[in-house]
PDB file of N, CA and C in Angstrom:
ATOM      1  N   UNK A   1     109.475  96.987  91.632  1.00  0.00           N
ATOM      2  CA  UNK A   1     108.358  96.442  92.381  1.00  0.00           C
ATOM      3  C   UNK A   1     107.851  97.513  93.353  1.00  0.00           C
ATOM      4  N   UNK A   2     107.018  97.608  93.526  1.00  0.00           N
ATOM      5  CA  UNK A   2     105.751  98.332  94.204  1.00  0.00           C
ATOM      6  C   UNK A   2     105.956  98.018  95.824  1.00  0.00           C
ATOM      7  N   UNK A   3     106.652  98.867  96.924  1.00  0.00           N
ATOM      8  CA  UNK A   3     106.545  98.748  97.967  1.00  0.00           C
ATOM      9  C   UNK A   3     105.224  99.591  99.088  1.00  0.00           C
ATOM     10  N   UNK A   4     104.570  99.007  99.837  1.00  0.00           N
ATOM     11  CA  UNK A   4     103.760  99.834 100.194  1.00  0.00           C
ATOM     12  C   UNK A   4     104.497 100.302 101.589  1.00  0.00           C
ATOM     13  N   UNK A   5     104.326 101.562 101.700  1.00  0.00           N
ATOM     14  CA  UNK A   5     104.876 102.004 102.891  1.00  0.00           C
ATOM     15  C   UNK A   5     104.463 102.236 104.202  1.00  0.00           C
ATOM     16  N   UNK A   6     105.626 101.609 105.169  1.00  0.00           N
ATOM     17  CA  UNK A   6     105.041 100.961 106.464  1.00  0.00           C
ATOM     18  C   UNK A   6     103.705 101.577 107.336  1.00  0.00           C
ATOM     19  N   UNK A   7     104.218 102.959 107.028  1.00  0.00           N
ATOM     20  CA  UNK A   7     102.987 103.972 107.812  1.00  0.00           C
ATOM     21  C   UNK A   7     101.577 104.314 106.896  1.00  0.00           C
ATOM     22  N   UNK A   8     101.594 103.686 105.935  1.00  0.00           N
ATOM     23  CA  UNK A   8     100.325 104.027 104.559  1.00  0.00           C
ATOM     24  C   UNK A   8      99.344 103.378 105.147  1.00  0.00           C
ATOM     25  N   UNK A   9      99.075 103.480 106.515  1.00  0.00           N
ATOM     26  CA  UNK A   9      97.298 103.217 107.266  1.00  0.00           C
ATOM     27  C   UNK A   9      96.862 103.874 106.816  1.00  0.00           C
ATOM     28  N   UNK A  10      95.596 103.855 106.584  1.00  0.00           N
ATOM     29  CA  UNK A  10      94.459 105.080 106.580  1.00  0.00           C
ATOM     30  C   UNK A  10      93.198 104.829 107.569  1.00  0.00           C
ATOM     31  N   UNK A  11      93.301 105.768 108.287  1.00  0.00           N
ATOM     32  CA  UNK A  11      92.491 106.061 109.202  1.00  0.00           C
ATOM     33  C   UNK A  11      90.739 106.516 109.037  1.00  0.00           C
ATOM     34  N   UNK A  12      90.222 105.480 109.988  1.00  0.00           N
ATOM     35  CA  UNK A  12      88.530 105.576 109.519  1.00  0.00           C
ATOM     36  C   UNK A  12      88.119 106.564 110.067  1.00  0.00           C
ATOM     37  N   UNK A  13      88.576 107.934 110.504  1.00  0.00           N
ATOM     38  CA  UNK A  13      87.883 109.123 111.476  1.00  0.00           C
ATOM     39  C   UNK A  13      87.954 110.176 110.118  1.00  0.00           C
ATOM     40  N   UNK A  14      86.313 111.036 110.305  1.00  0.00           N
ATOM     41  CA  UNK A  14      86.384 112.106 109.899  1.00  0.00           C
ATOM     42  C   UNK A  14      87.629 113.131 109.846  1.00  0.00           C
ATOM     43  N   UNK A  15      87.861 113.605 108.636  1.00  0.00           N
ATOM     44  CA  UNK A  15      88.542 114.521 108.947  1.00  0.00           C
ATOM     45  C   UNK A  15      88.669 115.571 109.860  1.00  0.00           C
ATOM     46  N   UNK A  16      87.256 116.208 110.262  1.00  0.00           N
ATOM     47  CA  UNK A  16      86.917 116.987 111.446  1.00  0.00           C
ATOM     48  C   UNK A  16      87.267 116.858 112.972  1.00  0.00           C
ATOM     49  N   UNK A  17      87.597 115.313 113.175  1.00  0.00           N
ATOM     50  CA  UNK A  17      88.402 114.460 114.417  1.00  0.00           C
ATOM     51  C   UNK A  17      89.786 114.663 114.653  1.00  0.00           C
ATOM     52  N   UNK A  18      90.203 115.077 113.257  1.00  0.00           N
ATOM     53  CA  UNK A  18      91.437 114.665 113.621  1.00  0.00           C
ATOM     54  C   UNK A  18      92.431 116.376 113.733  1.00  0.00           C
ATOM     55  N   UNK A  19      93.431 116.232 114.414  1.00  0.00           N
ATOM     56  CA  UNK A  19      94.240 117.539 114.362  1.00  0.00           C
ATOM     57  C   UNK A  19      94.623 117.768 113.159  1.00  0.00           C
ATOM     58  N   UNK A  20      94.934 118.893 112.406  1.00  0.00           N
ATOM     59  CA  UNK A  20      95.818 119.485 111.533  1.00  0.00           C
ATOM     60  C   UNK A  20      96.784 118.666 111.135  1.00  0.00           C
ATOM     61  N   UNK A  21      97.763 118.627 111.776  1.00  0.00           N
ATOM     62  CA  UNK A  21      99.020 117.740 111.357  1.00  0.00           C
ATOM     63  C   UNK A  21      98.512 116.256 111.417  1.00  0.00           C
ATOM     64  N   UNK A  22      97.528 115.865 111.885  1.00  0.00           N
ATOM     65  CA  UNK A  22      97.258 114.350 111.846  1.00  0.00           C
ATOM     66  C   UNK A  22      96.515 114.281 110.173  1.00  0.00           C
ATOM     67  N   UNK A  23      95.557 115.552 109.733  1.00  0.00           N
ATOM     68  CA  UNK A  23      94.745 115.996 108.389  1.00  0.00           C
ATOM     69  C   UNK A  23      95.967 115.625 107.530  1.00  0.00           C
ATOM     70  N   UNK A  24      97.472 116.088 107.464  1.00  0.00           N
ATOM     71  CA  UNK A  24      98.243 115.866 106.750  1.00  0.00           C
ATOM     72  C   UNK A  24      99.206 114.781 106.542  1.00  0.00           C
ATOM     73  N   UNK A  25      98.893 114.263 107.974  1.00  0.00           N
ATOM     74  CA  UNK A  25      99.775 113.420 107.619  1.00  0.00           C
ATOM     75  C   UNK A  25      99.078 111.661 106.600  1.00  0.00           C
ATOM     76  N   UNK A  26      97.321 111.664 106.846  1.00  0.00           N
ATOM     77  CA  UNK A  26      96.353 111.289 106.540  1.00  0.00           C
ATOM     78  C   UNK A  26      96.492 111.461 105.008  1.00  0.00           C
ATOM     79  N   UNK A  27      96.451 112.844 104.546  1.00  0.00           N
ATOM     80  CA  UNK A  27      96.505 112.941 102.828  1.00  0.00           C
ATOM     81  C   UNK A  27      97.396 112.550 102.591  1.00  0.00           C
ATOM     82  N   UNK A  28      99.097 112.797 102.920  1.00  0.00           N
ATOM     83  CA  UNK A  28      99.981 111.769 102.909  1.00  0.00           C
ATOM     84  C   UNK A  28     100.188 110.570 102.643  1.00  0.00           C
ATOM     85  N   UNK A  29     100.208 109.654 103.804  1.00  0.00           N
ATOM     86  CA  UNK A  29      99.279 108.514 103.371  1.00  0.00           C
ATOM     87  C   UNK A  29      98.433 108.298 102.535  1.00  0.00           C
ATOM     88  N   UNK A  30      97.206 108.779 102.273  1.00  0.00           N
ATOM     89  CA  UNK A  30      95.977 108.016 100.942  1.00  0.00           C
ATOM     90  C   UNK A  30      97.292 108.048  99.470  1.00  0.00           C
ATOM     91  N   UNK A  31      97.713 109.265  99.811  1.00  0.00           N
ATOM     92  CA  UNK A  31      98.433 109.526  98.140  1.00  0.00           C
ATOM     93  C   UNK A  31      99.113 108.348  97.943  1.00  0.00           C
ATOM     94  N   UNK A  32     100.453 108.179  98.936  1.00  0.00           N
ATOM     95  CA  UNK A  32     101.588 107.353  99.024  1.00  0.00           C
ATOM     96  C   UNK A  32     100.537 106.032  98.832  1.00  0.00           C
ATOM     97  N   UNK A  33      99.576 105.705  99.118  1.00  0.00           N
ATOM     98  CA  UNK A  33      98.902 104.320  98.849  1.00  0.00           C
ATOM     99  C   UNK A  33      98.520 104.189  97.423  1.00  0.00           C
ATOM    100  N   UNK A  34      97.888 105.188  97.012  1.00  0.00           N
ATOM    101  CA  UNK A  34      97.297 105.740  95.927  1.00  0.00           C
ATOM    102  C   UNK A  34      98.618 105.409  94.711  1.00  0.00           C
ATOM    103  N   UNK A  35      99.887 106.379  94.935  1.00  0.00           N
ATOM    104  CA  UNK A  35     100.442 105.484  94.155  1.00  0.00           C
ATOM    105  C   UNK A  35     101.569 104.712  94.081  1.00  0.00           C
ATOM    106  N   UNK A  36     102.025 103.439  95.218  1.00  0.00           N
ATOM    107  CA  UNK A  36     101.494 102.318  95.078  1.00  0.00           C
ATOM    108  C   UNK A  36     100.273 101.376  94.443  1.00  0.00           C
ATOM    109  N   UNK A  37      99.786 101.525  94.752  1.00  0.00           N
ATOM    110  CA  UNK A  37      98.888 100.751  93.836  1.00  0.00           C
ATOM    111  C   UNK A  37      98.773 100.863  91.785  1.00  0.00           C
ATOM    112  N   UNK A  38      99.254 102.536  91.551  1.00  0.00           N
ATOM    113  CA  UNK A  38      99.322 103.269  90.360  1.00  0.00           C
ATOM    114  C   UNK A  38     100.353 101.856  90.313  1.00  0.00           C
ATOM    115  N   UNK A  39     101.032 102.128  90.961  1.00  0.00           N
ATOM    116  CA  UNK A  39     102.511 101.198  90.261  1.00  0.00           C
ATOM    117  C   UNK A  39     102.308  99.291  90.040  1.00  0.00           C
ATOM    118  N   UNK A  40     101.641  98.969  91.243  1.00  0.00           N
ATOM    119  CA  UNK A  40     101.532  97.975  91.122  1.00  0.00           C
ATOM    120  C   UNK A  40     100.108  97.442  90.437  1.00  0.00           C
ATOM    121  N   UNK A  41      99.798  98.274  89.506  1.00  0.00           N
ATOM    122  CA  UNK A  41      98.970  98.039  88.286  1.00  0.00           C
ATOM    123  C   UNK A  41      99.372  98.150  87.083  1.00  0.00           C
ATOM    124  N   UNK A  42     100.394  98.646  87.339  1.00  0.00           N
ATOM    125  CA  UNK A  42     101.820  98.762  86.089  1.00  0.00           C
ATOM    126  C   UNK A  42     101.072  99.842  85.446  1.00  0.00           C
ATOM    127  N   UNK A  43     100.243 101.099  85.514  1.00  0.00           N
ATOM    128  CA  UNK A  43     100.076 102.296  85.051  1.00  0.00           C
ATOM    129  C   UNK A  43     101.075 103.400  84.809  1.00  0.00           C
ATOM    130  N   UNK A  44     102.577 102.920  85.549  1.00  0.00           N
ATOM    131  CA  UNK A  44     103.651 103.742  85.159  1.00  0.00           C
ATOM    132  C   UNK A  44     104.435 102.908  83.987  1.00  0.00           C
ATOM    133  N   UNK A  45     103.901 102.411  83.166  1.00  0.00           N
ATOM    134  CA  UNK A  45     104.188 102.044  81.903  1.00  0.00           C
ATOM    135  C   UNK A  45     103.584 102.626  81.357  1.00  0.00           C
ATOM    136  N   UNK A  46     103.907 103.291  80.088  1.00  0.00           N
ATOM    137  CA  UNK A  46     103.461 103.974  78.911  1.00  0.00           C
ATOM    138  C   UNK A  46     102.614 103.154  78.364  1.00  0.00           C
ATOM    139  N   UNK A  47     102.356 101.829  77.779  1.00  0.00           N
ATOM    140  CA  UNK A  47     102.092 100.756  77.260  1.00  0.00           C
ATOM    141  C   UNK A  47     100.650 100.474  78.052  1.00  0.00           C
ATOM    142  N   UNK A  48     100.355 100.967  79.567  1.00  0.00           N
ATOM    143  CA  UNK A  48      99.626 100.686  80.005  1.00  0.00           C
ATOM    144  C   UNK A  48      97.806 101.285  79.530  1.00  0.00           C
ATOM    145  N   UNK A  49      97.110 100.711  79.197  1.00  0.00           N
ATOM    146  CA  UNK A  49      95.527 101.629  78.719  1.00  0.00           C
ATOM    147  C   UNK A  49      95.151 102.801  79.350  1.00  0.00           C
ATOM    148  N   UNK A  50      95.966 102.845  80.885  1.00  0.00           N
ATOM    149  CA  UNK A  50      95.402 103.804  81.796  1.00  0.00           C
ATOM    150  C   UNK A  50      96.183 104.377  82.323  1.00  0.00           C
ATOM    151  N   UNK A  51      97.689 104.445  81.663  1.00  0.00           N
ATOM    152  CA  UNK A  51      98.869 105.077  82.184  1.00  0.00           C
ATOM    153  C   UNK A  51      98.370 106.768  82.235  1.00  0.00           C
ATOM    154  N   UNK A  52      98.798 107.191  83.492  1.00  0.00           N
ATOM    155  CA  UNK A  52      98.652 108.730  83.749  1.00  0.00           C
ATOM    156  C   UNK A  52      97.426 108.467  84.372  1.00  0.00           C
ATOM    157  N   UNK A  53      96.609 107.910  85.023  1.00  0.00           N
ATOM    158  CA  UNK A  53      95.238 107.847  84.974  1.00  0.00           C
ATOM    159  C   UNK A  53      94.974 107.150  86.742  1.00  0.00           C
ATOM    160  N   UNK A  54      94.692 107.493  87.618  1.00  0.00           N
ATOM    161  CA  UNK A  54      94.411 107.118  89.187  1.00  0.00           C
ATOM    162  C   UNK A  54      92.602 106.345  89.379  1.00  0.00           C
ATOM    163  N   UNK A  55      92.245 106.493  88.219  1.00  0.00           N
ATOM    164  CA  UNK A  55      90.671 106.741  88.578  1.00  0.00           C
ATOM    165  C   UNK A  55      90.396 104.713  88.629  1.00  0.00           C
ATOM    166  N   UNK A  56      89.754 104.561  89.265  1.00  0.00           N
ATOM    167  CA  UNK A  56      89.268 102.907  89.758  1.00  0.00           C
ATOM    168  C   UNK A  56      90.351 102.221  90.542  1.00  0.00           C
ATOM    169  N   UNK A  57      91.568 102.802  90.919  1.00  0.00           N
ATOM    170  CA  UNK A  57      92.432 102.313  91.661  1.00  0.00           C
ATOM    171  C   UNK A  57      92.386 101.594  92.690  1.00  0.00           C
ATOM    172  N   UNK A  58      91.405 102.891  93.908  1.00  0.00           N
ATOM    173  CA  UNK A  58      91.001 101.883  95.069  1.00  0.00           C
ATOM    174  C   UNK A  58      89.572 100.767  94.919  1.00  0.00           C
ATOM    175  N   UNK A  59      89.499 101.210  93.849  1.00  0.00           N
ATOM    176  CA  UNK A  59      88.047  99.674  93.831  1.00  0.00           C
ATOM    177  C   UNK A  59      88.371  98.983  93.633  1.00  0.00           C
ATOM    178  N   UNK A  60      89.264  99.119  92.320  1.00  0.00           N
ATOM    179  CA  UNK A  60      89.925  97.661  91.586  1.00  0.00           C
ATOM    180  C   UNK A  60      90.645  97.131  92.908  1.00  0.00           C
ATOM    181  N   UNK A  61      91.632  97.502  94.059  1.00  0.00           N
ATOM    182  CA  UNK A  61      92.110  96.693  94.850  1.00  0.00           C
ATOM    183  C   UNK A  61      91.626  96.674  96.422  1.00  0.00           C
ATOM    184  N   UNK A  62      89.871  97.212  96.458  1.00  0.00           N
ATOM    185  CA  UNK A  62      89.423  97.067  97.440  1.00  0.00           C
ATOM    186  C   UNK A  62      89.210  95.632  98.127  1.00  0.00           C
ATOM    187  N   UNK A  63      89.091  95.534  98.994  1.00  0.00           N
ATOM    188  CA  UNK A  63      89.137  94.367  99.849  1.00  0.00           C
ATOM    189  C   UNK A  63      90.279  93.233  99.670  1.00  0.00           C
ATOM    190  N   UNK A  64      91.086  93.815  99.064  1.00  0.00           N
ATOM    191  CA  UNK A  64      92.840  92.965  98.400  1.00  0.00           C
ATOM    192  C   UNK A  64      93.752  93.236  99.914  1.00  0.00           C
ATOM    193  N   UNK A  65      93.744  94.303  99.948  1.00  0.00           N
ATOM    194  CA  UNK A  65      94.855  94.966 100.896  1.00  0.00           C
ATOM    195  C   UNK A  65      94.114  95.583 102.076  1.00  0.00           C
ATOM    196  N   UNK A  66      94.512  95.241 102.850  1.00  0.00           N
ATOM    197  CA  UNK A  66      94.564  95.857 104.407  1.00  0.00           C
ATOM    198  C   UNK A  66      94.467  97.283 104.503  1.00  0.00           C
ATOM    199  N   UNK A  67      93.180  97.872 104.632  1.00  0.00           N
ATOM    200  CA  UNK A  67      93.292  99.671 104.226  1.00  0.00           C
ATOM    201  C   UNK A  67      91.903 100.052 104.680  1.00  0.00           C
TER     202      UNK A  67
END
């Protein structure tokens, strides 16, 4: 099962706002959300149509999850 992880906010500020280490810790986060969601679309099944594949991820679970 698909845990999302506690700190996987993503932050609404330009990248240009934010410090360096805040820039990374930001891509961090999107990924770690990013895949979560891979998983809890079951795309890490072989079996899946879109296994290996990230693309419609955050639309398909836009306005689902807190992000």
């Amino acid at each position: 099962m698909a845990v999302l992880h506690p700190h996987a906010v993503v932050a609404f500020l330009s990248m240009a706002e934010l410090q360096a280490w805040q820039a990374v810790v930001h891509e961090d986060d999107k990924q770690e959300y990013l895949d979560w969601l891979y998983q809890l679309d079951g795309r890490d099944q072989k079996s899946h149509a879109l296994h290996g594949l990230y693309t419609g991820l955050a639309i398909k679970y836009k306005g689902i999850f807190a992000v």
